[in-house]
Protein backbone atom coordinates (compact mmCIF):
# COMPACT_ATOMS: atom_id res chain seq x y z
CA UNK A 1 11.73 -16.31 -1.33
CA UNK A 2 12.93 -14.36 1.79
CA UNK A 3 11.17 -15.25 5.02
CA UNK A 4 11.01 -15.38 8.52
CA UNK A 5 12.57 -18.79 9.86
CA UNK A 6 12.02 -20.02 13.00
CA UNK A 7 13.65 -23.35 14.02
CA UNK A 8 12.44 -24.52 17.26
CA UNK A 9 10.57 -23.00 19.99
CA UNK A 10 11.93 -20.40 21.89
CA UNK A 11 13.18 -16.69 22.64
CA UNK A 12 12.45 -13.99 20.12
CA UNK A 13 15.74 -14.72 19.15
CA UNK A 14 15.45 -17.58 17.71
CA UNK A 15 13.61 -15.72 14.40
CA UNK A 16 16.16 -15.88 11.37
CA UNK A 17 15.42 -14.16 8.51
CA UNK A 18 16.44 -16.25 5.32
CA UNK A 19 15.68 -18.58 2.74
CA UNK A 20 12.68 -20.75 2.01
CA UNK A 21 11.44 -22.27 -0.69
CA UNK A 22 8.77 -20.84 -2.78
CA UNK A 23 5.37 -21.74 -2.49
CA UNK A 24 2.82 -23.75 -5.28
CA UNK A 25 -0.51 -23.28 -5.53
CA UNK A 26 -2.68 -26.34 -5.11
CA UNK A 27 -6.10 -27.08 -6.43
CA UNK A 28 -8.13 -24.59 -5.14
CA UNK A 29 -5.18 -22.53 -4.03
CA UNK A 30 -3.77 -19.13 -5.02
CA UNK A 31 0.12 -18.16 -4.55
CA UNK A 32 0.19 -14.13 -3.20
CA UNK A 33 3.31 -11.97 -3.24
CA UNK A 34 2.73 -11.04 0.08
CA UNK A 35 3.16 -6.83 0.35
CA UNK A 36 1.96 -6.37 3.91
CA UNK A 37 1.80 -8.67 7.25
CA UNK A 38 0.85 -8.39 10.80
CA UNK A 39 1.82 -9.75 14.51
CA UNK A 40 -0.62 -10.91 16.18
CA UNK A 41 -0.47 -11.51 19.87
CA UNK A 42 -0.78 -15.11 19.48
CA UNK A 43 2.25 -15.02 17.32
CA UNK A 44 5.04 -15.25 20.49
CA UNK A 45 2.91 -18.14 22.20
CA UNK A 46 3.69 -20.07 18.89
CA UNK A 47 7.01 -19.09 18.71
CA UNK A 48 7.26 -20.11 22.48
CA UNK A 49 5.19 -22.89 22.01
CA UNK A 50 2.79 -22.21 24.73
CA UNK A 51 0.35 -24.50 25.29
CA UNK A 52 -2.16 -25.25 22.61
CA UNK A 53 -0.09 -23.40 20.27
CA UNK A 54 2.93 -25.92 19.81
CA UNK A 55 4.34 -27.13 17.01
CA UNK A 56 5.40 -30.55 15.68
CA UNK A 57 7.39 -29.34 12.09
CA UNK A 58 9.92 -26.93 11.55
CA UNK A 59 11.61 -24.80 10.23
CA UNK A 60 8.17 -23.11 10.62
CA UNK A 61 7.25 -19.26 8.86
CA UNK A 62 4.91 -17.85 11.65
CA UNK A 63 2.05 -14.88 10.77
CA UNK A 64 -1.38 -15.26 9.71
CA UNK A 65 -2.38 -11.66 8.19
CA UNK A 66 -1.42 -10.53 4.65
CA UNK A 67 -2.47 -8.62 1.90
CA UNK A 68 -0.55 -8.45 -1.58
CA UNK A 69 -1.12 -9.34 -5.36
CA UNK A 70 -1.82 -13.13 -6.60
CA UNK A 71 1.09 -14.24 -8.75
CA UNK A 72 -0.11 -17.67 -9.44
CA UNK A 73 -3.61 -19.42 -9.51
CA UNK A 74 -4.40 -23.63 -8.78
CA UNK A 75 -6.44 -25.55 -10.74
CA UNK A 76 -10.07 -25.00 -10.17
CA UNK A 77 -10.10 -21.07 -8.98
CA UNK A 78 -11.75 -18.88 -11.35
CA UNK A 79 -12.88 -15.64 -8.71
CA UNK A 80 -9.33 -14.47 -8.90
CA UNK A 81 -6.53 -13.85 -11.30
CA UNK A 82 -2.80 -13.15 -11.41
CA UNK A 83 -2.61 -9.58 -10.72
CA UNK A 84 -5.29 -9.38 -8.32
CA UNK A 85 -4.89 -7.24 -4.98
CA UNK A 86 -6.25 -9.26 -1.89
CA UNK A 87 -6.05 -9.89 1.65
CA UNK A 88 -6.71 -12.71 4.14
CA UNK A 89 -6.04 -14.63 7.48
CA UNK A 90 -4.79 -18.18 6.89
CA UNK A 91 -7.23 -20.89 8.30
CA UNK A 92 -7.13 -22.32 11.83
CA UNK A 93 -3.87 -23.76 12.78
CA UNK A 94 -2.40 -23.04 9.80
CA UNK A 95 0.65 -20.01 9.71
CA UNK A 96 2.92 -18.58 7.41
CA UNK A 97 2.60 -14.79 6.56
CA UNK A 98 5.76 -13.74 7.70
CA UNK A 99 7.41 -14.37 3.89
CA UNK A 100 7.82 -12.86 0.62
CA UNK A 101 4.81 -15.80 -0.62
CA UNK A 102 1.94 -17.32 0.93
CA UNK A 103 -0.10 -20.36 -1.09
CA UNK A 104 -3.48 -20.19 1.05
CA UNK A 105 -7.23 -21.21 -0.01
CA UNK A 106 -8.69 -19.45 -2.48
CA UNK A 107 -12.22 -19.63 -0.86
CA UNK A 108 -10.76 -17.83 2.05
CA UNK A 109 -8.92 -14.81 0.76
CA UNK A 110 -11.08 -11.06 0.36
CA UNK A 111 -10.53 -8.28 -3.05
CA UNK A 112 -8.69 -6.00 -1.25
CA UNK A 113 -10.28 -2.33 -1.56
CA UNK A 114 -8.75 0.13 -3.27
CA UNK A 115 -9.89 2.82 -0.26
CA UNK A 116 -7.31 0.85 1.99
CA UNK A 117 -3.52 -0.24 1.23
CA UNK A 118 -2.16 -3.34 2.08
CA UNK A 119 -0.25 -2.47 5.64
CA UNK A 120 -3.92 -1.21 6.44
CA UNK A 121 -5.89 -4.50 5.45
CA UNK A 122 -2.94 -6.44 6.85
CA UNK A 123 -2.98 -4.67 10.23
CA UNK A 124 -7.04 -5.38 9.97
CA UNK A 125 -6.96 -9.29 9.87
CA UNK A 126 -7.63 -11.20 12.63
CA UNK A 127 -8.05 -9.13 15.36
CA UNK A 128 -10.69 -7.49 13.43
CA UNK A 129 -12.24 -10.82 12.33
CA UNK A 130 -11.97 -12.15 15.69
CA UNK A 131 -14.02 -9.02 17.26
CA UNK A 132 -16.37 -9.66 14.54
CA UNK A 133 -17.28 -12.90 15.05
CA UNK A 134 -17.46 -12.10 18.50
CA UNK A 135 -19.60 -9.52 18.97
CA UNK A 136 -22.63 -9.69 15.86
CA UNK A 137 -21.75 -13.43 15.78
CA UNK A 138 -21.66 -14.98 19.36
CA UNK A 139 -22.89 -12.22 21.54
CA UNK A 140 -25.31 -10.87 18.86
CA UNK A 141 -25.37 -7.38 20.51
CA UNK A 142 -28.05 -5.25 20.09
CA UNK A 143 -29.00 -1.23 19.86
CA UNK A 144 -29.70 -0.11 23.53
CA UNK A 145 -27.95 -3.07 25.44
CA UNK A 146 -24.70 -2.47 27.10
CA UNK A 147 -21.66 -4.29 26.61
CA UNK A 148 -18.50 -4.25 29.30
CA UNK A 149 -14.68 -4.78 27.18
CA UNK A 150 -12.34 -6.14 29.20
CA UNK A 151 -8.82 -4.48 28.14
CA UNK A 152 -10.00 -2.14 26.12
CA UNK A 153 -6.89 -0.85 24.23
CA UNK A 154 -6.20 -4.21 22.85
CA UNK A 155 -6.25 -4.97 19.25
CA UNK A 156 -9.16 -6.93 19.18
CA UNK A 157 -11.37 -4.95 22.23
CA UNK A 158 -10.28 -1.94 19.81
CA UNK A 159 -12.25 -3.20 16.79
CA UNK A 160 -15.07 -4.20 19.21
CA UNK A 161 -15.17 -1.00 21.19
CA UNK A 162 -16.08 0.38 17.43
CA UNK A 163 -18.35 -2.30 16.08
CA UNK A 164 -20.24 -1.81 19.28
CA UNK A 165 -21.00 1.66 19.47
CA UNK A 166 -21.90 1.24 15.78
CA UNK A 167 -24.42 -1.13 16.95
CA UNK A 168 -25.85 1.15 19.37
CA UNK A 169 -25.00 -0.25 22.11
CA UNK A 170 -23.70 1.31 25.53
CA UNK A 171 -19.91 0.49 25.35
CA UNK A 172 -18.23 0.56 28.80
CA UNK A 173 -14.36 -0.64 28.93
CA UNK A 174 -11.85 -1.34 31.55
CA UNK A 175 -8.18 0.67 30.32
CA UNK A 176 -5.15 1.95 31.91
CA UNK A 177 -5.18 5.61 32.21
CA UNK A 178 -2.49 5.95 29.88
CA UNK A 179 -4.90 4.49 27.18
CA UNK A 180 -8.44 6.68 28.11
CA UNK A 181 -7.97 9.10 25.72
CA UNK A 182 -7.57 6.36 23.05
CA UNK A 183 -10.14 4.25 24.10
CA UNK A 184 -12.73 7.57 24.15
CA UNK A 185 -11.66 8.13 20.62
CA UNK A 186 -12.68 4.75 19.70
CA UNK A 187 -16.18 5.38 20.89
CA UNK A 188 -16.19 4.28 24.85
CA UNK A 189 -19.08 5.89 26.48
CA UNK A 190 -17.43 4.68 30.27
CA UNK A 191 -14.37 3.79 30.94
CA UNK A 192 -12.41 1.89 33.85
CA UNK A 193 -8.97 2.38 35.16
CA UNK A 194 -8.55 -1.42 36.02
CA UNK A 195 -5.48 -0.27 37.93
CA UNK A 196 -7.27 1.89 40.36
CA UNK A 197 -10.80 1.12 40.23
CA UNK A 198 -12.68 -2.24 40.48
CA UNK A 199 -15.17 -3.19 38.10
CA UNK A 200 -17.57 -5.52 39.61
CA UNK A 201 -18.85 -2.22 41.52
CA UNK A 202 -20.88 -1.25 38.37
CA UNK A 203 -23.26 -4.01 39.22
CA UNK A 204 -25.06 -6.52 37.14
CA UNK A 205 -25.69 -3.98 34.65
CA UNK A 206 -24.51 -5.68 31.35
CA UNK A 207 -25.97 -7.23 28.72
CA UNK A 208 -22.68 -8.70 27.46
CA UNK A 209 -18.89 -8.62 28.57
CA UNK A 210 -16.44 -9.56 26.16
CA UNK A 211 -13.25 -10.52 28.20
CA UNK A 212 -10.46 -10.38 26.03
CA UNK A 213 -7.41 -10.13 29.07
CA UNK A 214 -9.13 -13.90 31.20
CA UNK A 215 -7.31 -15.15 33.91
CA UNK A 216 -9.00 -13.34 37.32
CA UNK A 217 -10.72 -10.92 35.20
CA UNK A 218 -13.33 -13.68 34.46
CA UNK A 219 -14.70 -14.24 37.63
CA UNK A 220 -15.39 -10.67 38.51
CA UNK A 221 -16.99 -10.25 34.84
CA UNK A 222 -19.74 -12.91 36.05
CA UNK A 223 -20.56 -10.32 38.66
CA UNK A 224 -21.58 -7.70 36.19
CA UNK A 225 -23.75 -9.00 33.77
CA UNK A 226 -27.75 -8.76 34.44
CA UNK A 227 -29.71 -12.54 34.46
CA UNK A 228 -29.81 -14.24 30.99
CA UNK A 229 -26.66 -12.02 29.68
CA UNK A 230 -23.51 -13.69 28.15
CA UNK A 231 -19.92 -13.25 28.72
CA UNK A 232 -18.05 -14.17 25.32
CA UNK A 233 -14.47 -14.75 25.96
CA UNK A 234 -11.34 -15.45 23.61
CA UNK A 235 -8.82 -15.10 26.54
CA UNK A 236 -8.96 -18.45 29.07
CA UNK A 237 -9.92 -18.03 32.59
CA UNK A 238 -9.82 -20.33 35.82
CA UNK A 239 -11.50 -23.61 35.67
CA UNK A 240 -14.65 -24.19 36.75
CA UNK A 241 -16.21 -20.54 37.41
CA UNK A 242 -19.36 -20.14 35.91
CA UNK A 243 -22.78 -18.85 36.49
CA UNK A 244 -25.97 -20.90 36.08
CA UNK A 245 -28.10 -18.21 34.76
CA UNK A 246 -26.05 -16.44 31.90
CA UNK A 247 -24.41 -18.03 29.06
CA UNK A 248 -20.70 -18.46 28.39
CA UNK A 249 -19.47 -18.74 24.87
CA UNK A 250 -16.35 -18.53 22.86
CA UNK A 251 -16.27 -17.38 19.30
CA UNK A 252 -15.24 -20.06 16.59
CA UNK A 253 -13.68 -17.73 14.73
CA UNK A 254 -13.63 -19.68 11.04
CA UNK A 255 -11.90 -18.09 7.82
CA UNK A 256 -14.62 -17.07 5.53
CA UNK A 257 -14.80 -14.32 2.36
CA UNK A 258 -17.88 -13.14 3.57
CA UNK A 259 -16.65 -12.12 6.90
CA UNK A 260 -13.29 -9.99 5.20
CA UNK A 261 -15.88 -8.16 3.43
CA UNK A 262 -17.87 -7.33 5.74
CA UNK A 263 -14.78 -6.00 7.41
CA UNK A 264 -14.04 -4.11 4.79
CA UNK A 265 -17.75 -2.92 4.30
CA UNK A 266 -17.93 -1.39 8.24
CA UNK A 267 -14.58 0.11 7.52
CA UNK A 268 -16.17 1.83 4.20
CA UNK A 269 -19.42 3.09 5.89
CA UNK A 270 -16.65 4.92 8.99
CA UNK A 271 -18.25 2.21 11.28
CA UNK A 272 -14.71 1.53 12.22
CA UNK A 273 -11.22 2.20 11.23
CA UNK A 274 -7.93 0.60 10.92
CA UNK A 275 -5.63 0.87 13.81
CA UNK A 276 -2.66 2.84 14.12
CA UNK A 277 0.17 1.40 12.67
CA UNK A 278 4.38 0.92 13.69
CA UNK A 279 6.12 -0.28 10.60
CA UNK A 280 9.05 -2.81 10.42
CA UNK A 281 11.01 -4.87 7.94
CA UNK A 282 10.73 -8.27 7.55
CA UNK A 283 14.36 -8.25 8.95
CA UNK A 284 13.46 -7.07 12.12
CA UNK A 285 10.96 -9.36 13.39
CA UNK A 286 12.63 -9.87 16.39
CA UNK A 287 12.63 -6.52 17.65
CA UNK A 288 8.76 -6.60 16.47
CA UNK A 289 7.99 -9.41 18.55
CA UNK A 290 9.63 -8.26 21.82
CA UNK A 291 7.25 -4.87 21.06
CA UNK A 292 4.12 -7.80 21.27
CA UNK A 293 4.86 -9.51 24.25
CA UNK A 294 5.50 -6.18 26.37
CA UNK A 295 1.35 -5.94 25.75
CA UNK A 296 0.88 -2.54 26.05
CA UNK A 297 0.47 -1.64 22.34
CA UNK A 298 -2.12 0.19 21.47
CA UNK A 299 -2.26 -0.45 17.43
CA UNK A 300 -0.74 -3.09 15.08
CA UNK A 301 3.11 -4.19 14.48
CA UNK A 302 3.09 -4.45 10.46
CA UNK A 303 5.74 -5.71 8.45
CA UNK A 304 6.01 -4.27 4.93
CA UNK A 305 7.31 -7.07 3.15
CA UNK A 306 7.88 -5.37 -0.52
């Protein structure tokens, strides 16, 4: 199969597209010819190797999103059959999208609706998961409470921004003016240029901040929230700032069916929609990845792989 190599940590450069071999599907496992795949913005820290997201084996195939059709089925799967269109987000640690074949668990992958096509499902993924885990998950936000996004525009305070407002919640988000009229669209009822405005000045009016940019963000975010609130972060912040008397948590975003399809369910019901889209070849993930680490897409990088 044709793929997207890379052999050691480094520079977007360093992605080679090539060769690998193709995947088998293991008990339990289904083998999907992968149609559509996303970047994520975790994807350069693993090519980089940045921290917590370095790698001890290569050549490694990066990407985590991908919907296509299951071309071969392990021993013990009977939900799904060869000629099936579905979707997923590999598990936790694990990568490999970025290829013509993915063999993943089949307890993991999602039926992928015929209302959506696969660059759309793909471009869903984890951001989307991610926000929803976050938000009904770990924040549990509620009708009539209001919720501060930190960075608005991103691809996973994008799904939020939506899931919130279907909620009923008060949605106020920090953006740069460039992005306002996006983030309005999305459902915002207040929004924050972070560039020229601070945000601690609302007050402790918040129920719940999710802080998806960290670093110095995070302290000011504790200023914000009311008594008893909770800031739920995905994005690290300095060590040691906390407050006593509201909770911090960070969503343990696991790979589940039931969470793709309820994914797919809010996206059904116009709770929330896919984001906009820039195509690429698998060929040109290096020009892809440069577009990622400039963070200031609003949308998803997709790769349409057949």
């Amino acid at each position: 199969m044709k793929a997207v190599l890379l052999p050691e940590h480094g520079g977007a450069e360093k992605l080679t597209y090539g060769d690998a071999p193709d995947p088998v599907a293991g008990a339990g496992e289904v083998v999907v010819d992968i149609h559509a795949a996303s970047v994520n913005g975790a994807d350069p820290k693993v090519r980089t190797g940045n921290g917590r997201y370095r790698l001890d084996k290569f050549p490694q195939i990066l990407g985590r999103d991908f919907s296509g059709i299951v071309s071969a089925v392990g021993a013990g799967v009977t939900d799904f059959k060869v000629g099936d269109a579905v979707f997923g987000v590999t598990d936790q640690g694990i990568e490999g999208a970025y290829a013509e074949k993915i063999a993943i668990k089949a307890n993991i992958v999602a039926k992928k609706p015929d209302s959506l096509s696969h660059a759309e499902v793909a471009a869903l993924g984890l951001t989307s998961l991610t926000a929803l885990v976050a938000i009904e998950d770990t924040a549990h936000l509620k009708a009539g409470q209001t919720i501060l996004i930190q960075g608005g525009a991103g691809g996973v305070a994008s799904f939020a921004v939506q899931l919130a407002k279907h909620i009923g919640a008060k949605v106020i988000v920090t953006a740069s003016a460039g992005n306002h009229d996006y983030v309005r669209g999305l459902g915002a009822d207040q929004i924050i240029d972070y560039n020229k405005e601070d945000f601690t000045k609302i007050g402790p009016i918040c129920d719940v901040v999710f802080d998806t940019v960290g670093g110095s963000v995070r302290e000011g975010s504790y200023k914000v929230l009311k008594s008893g609130g909770k800031l739920v972060w995905i994005s690290p912040g300095p060590d040691g700032v906390t407050r006593a008397d509201v909770e911090t948590l960070k969503p343990d975003v696991k790979r589940d069916r039931a969470h793709l399809e309820r994914m797919v369910d809010l996206v059904r019901m116009g709770a929330v929609k896919p984001p906009a889209i820039k195509h690429f070849k698998l060929s040109q993930a290096t020009e892809a990845h440069k577009i990622s680490e400039g963070r200031h897409l609003t949308g998803k990088l997709v790769f349409d792989v057949r």
